[in-house]
Every structure is written in structure tokens, then in C-alpha cells.
Protein backbone atom coordinates (compact mmCIF):
# COMPACT_ATOMS: atom_id res chain seq x y z
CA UNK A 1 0.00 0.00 0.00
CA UNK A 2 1.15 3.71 -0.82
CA UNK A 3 0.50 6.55 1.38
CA UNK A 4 -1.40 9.49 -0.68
CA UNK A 5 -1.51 12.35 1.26
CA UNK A 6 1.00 14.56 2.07
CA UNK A 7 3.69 11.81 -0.30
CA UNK A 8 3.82 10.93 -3.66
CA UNK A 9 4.36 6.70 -3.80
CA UNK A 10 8.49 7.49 -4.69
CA UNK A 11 8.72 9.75 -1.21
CA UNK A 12 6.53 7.10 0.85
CA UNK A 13 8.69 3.80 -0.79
CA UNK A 14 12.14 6.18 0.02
CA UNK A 15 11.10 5.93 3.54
CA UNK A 16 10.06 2.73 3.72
CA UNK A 17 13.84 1.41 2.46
CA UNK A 18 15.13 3.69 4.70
CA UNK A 19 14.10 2.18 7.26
CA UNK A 20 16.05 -1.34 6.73
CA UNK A 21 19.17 0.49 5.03
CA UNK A 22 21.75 -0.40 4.37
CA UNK A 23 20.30 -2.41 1.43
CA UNK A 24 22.53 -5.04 0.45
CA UNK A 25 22.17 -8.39 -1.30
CA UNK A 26 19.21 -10.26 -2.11
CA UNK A 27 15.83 -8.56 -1.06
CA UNK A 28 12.16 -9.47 -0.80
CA UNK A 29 9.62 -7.67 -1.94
CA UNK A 30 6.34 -10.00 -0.41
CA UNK A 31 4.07 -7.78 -2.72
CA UNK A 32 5.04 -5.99 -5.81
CA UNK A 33 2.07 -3.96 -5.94
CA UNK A 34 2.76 -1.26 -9.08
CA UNK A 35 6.64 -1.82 -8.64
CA UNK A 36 7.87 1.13 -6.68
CA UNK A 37 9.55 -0.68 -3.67
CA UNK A 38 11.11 -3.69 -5.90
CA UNK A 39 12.66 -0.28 -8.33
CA UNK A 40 14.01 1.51 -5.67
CA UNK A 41 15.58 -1.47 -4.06
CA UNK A 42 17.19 -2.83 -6.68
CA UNK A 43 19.30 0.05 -7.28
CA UNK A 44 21.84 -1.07 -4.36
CA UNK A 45 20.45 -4.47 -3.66
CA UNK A 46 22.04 -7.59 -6.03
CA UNK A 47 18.53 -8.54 -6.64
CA UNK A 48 15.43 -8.13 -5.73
CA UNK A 49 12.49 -10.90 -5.87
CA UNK A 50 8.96 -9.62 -5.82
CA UNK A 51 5.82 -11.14 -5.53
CA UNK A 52 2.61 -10.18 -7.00
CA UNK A 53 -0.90 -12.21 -6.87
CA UNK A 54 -3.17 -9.80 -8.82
CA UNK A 55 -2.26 -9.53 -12.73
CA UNK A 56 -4.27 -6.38 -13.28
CA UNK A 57 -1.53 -4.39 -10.57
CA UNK A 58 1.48 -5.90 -13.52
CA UNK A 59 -0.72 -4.55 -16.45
CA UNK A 60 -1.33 -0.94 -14.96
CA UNK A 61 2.38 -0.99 -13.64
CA UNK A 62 3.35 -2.45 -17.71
CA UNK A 63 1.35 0.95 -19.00
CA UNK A 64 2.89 3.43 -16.54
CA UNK A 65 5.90 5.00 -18.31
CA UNK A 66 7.30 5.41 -14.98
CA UNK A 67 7.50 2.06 -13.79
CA UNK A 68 9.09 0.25 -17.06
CA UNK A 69 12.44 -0.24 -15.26
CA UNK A 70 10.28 -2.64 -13.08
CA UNK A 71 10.26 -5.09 -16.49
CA UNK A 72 13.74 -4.24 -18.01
CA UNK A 73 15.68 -4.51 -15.06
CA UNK A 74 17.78 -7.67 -15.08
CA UNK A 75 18.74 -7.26 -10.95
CA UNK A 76 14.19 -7.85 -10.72
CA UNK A 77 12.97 -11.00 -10.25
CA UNK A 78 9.29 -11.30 -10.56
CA UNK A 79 6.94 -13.88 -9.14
CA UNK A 80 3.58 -14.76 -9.74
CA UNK A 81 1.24 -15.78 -7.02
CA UNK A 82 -0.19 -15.37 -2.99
CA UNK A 83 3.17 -14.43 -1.11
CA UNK A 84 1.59 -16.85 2.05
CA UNK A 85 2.14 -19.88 -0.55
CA UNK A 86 5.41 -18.81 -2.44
CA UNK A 87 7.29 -17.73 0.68
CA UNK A 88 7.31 -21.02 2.10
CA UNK A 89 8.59 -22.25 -1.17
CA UNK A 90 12.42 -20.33 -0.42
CA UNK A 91 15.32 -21.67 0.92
CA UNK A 92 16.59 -20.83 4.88
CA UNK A 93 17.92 -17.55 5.19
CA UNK A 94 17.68 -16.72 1.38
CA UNK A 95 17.68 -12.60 1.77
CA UNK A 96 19.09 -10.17 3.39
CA UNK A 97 16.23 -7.66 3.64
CA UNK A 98 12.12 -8.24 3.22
CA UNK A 99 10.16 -5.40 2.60
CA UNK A 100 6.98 -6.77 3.87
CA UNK A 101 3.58 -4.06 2.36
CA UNK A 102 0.75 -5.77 1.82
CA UNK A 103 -2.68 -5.63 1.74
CA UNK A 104 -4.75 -4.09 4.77
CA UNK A 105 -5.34 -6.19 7.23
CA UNK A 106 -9.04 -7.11 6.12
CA UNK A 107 -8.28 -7.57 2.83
CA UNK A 108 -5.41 -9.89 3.96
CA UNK A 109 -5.17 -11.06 7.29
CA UNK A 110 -3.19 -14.14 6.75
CA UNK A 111 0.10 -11.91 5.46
CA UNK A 112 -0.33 -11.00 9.33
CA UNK A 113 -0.50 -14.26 10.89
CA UNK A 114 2.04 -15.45 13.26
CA UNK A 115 2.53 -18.63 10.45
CA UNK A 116 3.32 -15.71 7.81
CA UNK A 117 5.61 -13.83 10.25
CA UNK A 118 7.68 -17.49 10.96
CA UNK A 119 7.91 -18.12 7.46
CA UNK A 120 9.66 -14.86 6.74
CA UNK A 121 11.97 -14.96 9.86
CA UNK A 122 12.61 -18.25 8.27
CA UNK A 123 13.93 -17.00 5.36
CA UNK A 124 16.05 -13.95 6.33
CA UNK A 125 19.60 -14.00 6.97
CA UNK A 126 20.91 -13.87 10.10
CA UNK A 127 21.57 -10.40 10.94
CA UNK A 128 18.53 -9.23 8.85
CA UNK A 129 15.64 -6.72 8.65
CA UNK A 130 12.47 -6.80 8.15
CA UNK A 131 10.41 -3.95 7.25
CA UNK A 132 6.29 -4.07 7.86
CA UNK A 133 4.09 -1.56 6.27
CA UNK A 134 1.12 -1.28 8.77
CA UNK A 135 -0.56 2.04 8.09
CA UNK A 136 -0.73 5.43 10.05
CA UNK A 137 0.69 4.62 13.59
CA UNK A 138 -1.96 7.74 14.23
CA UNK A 139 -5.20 5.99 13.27
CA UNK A 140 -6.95 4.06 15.77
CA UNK A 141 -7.27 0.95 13.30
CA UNK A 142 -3.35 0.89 12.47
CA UNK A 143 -3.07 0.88 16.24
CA UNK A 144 -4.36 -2.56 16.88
CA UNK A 145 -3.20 -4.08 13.79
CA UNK A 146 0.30 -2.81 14.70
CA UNK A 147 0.00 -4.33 18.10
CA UNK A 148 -0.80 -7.32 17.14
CA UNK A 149 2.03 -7.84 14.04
CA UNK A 150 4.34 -6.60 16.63
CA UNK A 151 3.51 -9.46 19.34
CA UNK A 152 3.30 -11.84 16.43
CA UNK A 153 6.29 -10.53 15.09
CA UNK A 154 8.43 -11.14 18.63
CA UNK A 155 6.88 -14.71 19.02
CA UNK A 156 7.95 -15.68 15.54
CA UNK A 157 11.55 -15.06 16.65
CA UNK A 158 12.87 -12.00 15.80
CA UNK A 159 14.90 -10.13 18.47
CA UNK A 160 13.82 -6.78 18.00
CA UNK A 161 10.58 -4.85 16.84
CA UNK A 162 11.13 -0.92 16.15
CA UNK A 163 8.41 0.97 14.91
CA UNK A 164 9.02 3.29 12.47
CA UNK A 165 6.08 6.02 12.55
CA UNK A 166 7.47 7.45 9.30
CA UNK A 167 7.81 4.88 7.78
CA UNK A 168 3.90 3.99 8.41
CA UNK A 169 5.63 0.40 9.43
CA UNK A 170 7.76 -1.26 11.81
CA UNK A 171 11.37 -2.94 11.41
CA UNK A 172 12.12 -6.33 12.79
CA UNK A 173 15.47 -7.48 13.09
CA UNK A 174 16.78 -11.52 13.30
């Protein structure tokens, strides 16, 4: 999800790779979305995986003139499919960063389920980050949603939960 007041979606994905810097070998991208965050990390990671479920967000990214480097760029790795089944699917400790932005929490609760959270503490390096897009740390319905990811988040292992108000997330370290 994109923030669309007072940002523009290059300002709000800026900050949200900010928060896990410095970027650095392979990162995750759990939902591609229209392509911003797996653009702007590939530029200093080695490669970037990202994971989309919904073809119609690849054809509006595929028309934007903006987002083409998301299809030429040889460091982006594209995936097809529900991140809660492919993420299972990678190796132990397969990246070095996850940039974790996905739908809200009604639309998909199970990319916020303690399962979910294990699977991606799973797969991240040692030494790690994790950064989870949650919403305005402001609004009363961010505040129980980030609550919650952040208990689920400690239980699933990592060692450390930050939030990261602007951000709009929180950063989890292994």
C-alpha cells in the first residue's frame, strides 16, 4: 500500500527502504504492488524478488511509463502468485532484507498471521531486517493491527521490533 496524502508513492517507498538500510544483497519484496519498492531497491540491492498475486496491478504498472524499469531490469525478479504460498517455497535464510507491504489487514489477514511472520523470519539472513508496512501509527485501526504484528512478530523469533512512525511500518530485526 502507498501513502497518498501529504507523499507521492516514490517519497513514501524512500522511507520505507530507509528504514532497513543499508540495502545489500538479495531482497524481498512479499508484494510488488505497481513496482515502486522492488525499483528503488534494486538500485543497491544484487537482486530483488517480488511477488505479486493480482495480474491487473502488472498490467497498470506495464502501461505506466514510470515504472518500465520494473520489467527491463535484469537485478528484478518477478513472481507470480499469494506471497503466504510462495514464501514457504524459499530456501533458509535466502535474503538479506524483506520489505513486507501488503494488503490491509481485512483484505489480507493471513500476510499478518504469526505462520506468515515465521515463514519470513525463516527465510532472512541472520543479521537481517524486516520492514512491515502497517498504516498510520496515528489511526486508531493501524493501532491494533500494529499491536498485534508486533507481538506476532516477537513470538515468531525475531529479536527486535522498532516501529518506524514514518515509515507507516515497523522494522524487525533476526
Amino acid at each position: 500500500m502507498h501513502r497518498i496524502k501529504d507523499v507521492d508513492p516514490w517519497q513514501d517507498t524512500q522511507r520505507k527502504i530507509a528504514a532497513i538500510t543499508p540495502i545489500s544483497g538479495r531482497v524481498l519484496d512479499t508484494v510488488t504492488g505497481l513496482g515502486y519498492t522492488a525499483i528503488l531497491a534494486s538500485r543497491a540491492a544484487e537482486s530483488v524478488t517480488t511477488i505479486e498475486l493480482d495480474p491487473g496491478a502488472q498490467e497498470m504498472a506495464r502501461l505506466n511509463p514510470w515504472l518500465q524499469e520494473l520489467f527491463n531490469n535484469l537485478k528484478i525478479i518477478q513472481l507470480m502468485g499469494d506471497a503466504y504460498e510462495v514464501v514457504p517455497t524459499f530456501e533458509d535464510e535466502s535474503f538479506g532484507r524483506i520489505i513486507h507491504d501488503p494488503l490491509t489487514f481485512s483484505l489480507a489477514g493471513d500476510l499478518y498471521s504469526g505462520v506468515f511472520y515465521r515463514e519470513l523470519y525463516r527465510i532472512l539472513k541472520r543479521g537481517g531486517r524486516l520492514f512491515h508496512y502497517i498504516g498510520d501509527p496515528n489511526s486508531k485501526a493501524s493501532g491494533g493491527v500494529t499491536r498485534g504484528a508486533l507481538r506476532r512478530l516477537q513470538e515468531s523469533g525475531f529479536t527486535r521490533v522498532v516501529r518506524r512512525p514514518e515509515a507507516y511500518g515497523v522494522v524487525a530485526y533476526t
